[in-house]
N, C-alpha and C. Protein backbone atom coordinates (compact mmCIF):
# COMPACT_ATOMS: atom_id res chain seq x y z
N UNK A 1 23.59 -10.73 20.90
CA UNK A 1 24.27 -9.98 19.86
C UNK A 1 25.61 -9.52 20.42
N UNK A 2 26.36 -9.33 19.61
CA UNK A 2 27.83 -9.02 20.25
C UNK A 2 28.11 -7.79 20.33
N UNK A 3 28.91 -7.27 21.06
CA UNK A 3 29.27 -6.17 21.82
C UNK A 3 29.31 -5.12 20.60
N UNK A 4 30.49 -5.62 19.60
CA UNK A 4 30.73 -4.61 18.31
C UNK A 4 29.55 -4.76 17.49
N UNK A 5 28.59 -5.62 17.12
CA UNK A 5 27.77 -5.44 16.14
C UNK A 5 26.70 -4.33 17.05
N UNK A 6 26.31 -4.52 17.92
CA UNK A 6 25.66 -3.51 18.81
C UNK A 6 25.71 -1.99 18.78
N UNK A 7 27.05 -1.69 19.04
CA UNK A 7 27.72 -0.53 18.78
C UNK A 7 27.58 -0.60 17.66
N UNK A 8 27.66 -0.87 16.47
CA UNK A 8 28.31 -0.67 14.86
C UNK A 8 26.57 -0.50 14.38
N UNK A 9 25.24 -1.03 14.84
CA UNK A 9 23.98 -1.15 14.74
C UNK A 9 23.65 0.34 15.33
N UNK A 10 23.71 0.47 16.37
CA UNK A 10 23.64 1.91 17.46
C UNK A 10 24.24 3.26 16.17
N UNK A 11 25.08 3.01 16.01
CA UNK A 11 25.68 4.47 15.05
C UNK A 11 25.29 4.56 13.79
N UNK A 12 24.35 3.70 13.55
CA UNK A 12 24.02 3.30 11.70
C UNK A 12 22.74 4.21 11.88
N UNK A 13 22.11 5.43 10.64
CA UNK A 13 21.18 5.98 10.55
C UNK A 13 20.37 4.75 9.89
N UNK A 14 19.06 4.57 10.54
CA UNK A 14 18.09 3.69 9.11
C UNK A 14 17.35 4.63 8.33
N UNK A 15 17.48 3.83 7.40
CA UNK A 15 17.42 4.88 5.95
C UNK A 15 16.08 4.23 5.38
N UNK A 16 15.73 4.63 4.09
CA UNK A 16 14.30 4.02 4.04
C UNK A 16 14.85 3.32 2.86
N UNK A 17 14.25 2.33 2.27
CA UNK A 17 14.20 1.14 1.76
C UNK A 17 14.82 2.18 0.13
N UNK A 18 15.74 1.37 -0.64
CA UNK A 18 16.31 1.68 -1.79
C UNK A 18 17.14 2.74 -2.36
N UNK A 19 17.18 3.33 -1.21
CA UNK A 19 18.36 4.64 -1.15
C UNK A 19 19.08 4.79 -2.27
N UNK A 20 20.10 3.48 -2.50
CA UNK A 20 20.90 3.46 -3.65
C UNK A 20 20.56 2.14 -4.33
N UNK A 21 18.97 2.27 -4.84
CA UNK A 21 18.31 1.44 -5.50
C UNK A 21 19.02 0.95 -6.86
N UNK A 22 20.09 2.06 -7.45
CA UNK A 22 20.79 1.86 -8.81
C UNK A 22 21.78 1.07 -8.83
N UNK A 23 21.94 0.69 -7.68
CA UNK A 23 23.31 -0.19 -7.60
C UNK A 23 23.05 -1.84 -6.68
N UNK A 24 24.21 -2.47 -6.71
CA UNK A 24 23.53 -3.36 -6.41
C UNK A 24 24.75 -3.29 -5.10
N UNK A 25 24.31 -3.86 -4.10
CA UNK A 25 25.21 -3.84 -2.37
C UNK A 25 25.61 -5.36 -2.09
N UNK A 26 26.38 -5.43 -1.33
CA UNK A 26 26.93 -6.39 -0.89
C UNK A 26 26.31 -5.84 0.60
N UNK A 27 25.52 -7.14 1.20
CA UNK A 27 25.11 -7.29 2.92
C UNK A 27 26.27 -7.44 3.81
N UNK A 28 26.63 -6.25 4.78
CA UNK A 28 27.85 -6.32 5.42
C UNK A 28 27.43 -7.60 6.34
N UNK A 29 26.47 -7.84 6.90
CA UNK A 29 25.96 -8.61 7.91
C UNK A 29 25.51 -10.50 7.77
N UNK A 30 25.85 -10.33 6.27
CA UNK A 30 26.06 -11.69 5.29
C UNK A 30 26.62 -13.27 5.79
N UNK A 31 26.28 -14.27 5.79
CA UNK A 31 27.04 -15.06 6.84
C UNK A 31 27.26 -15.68 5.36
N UNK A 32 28.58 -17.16 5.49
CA UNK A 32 28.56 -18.30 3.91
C UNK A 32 27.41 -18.72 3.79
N UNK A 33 27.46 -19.28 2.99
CA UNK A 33 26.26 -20.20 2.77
C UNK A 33 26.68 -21.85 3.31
N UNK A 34 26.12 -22.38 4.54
CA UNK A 34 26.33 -23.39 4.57
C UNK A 34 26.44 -24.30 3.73
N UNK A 35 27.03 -25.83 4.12
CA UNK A 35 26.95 -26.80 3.26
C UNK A 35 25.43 -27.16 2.90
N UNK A 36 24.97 -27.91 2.11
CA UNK A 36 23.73 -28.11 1.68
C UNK A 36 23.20 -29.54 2.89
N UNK A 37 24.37 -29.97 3.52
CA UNK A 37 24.08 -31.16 4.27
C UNK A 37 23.33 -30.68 5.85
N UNK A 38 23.74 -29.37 5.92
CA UNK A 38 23.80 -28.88 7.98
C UNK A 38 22.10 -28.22 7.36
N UNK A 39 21.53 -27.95 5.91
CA UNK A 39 20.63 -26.99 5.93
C UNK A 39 19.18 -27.14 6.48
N UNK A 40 18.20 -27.14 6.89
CA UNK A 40 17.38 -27.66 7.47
C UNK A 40 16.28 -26.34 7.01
N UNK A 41 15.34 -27.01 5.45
CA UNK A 41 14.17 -26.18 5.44
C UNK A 41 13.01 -25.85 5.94
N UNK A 42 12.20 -24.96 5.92
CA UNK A 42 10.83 -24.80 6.88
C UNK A 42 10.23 -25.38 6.42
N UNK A 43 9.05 -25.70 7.19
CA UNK A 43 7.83 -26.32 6.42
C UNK A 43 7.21 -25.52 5.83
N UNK A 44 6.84 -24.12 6.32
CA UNK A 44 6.61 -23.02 5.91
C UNK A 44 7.00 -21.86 6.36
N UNK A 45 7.36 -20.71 5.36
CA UNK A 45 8.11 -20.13 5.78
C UNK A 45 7.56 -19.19 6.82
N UNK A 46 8.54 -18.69 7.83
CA UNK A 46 8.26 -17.66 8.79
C UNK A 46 8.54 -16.60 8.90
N UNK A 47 7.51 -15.60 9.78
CA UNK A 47 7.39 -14.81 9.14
C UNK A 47 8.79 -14.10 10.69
N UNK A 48 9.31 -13.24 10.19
CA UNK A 48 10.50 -12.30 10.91
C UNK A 48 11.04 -11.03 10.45
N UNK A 49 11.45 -10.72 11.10
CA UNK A 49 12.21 -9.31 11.01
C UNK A 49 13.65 -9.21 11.20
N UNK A 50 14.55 -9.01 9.60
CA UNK A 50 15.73 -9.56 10.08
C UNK A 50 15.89 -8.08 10.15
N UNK A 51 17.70 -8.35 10.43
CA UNK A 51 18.69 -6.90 10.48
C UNK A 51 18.80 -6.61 8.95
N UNK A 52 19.62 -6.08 8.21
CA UNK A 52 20.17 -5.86 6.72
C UNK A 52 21.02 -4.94 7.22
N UNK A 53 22.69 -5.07 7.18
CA UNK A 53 23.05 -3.61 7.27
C UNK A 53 23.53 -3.98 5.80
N UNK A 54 23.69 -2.70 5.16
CA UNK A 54 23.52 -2.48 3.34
C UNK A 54 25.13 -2.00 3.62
N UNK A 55 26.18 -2.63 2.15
CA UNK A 55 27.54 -1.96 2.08
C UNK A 55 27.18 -0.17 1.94
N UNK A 56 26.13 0.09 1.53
CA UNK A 56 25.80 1.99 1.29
C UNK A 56 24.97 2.50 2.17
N UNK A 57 23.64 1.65 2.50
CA UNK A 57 22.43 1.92 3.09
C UNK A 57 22.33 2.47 4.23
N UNK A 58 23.45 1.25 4.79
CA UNK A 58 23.45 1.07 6.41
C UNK A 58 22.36 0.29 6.88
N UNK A 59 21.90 0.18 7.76
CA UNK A 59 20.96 -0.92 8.52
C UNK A 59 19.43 -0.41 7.93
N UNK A 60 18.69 -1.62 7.70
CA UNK A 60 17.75 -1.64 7.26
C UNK A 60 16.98 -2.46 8.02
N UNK A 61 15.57 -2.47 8.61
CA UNK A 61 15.11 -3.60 9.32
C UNK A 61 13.95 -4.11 8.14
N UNK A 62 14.01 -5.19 7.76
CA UNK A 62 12.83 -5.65 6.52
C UNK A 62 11.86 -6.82 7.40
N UNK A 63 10.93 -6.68 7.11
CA UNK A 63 9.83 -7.86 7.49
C UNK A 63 9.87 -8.87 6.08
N UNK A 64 10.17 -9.96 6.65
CA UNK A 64 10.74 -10.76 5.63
C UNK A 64 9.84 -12.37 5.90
N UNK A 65 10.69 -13.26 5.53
CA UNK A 65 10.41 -14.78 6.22
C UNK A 65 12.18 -15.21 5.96
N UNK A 66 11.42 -16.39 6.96
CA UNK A 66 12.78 -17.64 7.23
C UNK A 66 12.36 -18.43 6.40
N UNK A 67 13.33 -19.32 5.43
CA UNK A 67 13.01 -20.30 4.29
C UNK A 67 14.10 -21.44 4.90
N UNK A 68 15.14 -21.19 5.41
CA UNK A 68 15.88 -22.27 6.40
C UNK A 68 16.74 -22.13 7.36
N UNK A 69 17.37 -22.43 8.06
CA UNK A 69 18.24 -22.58 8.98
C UNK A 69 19.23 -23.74 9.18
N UNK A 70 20.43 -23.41 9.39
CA UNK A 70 21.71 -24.25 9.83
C UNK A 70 22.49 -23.90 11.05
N UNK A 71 22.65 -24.47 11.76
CA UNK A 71 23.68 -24.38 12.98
C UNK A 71 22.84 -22.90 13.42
N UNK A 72 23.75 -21.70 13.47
CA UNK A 72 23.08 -20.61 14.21
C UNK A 72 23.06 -19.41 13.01
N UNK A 73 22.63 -19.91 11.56
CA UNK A 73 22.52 -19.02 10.83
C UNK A 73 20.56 -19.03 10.63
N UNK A 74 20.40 -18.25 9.45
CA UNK A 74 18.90 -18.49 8.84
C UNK A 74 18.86 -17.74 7.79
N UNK A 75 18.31 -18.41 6.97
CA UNK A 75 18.17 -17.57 5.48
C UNK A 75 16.77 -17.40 5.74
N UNK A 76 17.18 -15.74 5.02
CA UNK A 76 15.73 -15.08 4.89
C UNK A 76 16.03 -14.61 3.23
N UNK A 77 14.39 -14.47 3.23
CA UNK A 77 13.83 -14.42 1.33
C UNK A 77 14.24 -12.51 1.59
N UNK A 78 14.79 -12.45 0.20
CA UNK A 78 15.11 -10.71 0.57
C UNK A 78 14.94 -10.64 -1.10
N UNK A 79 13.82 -9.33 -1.52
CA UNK A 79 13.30 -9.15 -3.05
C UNK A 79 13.92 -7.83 -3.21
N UNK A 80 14.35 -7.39 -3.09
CA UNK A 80 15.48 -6.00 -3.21
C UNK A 80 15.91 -5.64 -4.72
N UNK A 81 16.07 -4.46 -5.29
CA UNK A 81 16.78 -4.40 -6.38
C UNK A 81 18.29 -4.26 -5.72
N UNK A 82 18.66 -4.28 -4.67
CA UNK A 82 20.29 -3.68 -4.56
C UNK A 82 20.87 -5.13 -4.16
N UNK A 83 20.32 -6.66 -4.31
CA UNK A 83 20.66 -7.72 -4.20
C UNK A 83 20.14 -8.61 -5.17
N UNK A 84 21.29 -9.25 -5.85
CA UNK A 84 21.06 -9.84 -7.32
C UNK A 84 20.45 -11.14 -7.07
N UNK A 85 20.30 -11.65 -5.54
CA UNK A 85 20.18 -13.18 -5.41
C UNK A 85 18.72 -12.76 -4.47
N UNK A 86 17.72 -14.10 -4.12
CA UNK A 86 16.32 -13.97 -3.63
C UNK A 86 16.24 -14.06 -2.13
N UNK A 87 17.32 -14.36 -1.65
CA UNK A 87 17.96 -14.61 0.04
C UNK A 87 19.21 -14.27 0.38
N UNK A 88 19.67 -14.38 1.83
CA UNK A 88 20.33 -14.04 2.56
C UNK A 88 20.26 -14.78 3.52
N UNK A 89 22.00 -15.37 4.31
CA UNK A 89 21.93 -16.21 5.50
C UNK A 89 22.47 -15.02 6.16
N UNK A 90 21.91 -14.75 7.38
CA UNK A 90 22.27 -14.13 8.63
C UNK A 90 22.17 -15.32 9.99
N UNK A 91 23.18 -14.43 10.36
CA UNK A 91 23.33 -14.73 12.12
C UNK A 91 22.22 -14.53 12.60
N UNK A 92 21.47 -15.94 13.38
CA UNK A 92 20.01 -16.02 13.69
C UNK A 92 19.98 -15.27 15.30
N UNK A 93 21.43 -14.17 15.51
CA UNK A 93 21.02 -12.86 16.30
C UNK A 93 20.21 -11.59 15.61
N UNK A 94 20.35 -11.85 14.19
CA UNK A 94 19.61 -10.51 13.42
C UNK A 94 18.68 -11.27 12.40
N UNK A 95 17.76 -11.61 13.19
CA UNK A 95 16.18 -12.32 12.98
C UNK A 95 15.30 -12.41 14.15
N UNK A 96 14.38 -12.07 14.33
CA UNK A 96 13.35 -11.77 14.45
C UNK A 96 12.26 -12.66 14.39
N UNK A 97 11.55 -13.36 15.22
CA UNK A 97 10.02 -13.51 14.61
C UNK A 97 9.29 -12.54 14.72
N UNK A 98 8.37 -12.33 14.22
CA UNK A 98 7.36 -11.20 14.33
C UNK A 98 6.03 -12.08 14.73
């Protein structure tokens, strides 16, 4: 993990799940979405513990799964009301297997 996300993780209070359940957040910790060609799905999904830091929340740790991976990202399934979409690619430094 890199030096600043470390520090920027370190000063974040975790908050409990839906804080600002009324709104919907943008994931500061969000990677693109790869091309559909680099994506490489699971056979089944796994089970992990990513990061979430929330644009309001701040860091959230969710027990989630991995549904795929590309290069050094991984999408995880995220059921949230404060995210309009069913996943998230993160930097496969803030994932977890469990």
């Amino acid at each position: 993990m890199g030096e600043d996300l470390e520090a920027f993780l370190r000063a974040q209070e975790v908050l409990g799940p839906h804080v600002n359940a009324h709104q919907h957040q943008a994931i500061r910790n969000a990677r693109p979405i790869p091309s559909g060609g680099r994506q490489t799905a699971a056979k089944s999904p796994i089970e992990v513990t990513a990061w979430i830091v929330w644009a309001l929340d701040g860091l959230e740790l969710v027990d989630t799964t991995a549904q795929a991976w590309a290069d050094g990202d991984v999408l995880v399934a995220i059921n949230d009301v404060r995210l309009p979409v069913l996943g998230v690619w993160l930097a496969a430094q803030d994932v977890r297997r469990r």
